[in-house]
Protein backbone atom coordinates (compact mmCIF):
# COMPACT_ATOMS: atom_id res chain seq x y z
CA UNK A 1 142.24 -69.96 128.87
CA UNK A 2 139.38 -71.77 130.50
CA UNK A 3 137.28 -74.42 128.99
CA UNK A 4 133.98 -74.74 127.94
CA UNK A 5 131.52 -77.76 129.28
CA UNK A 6 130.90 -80.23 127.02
CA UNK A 7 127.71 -79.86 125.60
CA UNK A 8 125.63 -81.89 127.51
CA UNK A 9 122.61 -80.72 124.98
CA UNK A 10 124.08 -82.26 121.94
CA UNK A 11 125.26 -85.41 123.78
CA UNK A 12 121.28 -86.04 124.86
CA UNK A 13 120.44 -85.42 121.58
CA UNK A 14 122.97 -88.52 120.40
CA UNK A 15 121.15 -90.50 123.16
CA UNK A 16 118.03 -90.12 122.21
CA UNK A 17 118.76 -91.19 118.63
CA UNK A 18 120.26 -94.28 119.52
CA UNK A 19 117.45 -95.10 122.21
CA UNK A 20 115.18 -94.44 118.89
CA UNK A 21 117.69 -96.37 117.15
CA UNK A 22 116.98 -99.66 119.53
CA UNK A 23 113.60 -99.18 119.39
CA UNK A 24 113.40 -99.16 115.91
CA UNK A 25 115.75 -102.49 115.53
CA UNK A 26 113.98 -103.86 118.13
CA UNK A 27 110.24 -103.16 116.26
CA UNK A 28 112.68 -104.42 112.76
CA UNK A 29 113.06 -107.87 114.72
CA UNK A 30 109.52 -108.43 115.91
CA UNK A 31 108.25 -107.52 112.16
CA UNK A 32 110.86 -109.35 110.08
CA UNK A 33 108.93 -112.22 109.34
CA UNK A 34 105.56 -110.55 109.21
CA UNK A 35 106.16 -107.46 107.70
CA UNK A 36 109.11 -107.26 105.06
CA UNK A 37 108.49 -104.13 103.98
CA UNK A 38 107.68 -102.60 107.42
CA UNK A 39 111.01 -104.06 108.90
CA UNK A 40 112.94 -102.94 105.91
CA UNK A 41 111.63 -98.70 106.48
CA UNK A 42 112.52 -99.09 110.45
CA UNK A 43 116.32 -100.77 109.32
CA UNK A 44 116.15 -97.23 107.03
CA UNK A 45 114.94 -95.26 109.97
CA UNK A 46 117.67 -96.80 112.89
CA UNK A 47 120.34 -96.56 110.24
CA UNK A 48 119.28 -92.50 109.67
CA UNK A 49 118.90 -91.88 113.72
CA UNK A 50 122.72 -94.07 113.97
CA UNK A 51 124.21 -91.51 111.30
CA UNK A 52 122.94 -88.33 113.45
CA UNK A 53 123.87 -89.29 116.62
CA UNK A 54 127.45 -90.55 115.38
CA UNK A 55 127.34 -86.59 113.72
CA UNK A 56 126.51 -85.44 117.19
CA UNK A 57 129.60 -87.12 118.63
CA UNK A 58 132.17 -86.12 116.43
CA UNK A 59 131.07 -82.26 116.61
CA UNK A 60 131.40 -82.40 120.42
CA UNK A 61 134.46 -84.81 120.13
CA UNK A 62 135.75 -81.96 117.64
CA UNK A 63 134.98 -79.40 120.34
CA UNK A 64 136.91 -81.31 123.13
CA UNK A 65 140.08 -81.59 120.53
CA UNK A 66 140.32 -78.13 119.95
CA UNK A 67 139.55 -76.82 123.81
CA UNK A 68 142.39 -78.80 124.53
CA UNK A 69 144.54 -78.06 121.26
CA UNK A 70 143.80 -74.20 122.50
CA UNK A 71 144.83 -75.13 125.95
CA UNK A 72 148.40 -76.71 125.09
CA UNK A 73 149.45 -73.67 123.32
């Protein structure tokens, strides 16, 4: 049986969120003592873009498992 590429699509998708993710910690930072409230929606927002890249990476990590689960048998 041959396997399938990783999906390079999905993995770019994962590494855009967590470039989003930086930016967003990184605007959390500069507002934190300015800006409570501000800081406090782009901690919501980073944590939200974290939870859909880590997604991202387990269904491709999933994928990988079972191409080579598939493979051994």
């Amino acid at each position: 049986m041959t396997q399938q590429p990783i999906d390079v699509n999905q993995l770019t998708q994962a590494k855009a969120n967590v470039t989003l993710t930086k930016e967003l910690l990184a605007q959390a930072i500069e507002k934190s003592t300015s800006d409570q409230a501000l800081a406090q929606e782009a901690i919501k927002q980073a944590s939200s873009e974290i939870a859909t890249a880590q997604t991202v990476i387990s269904q491709v990590q999933s994928a990988i498992l079972s191409q080579q689960a598939q493979s051994e048998s």
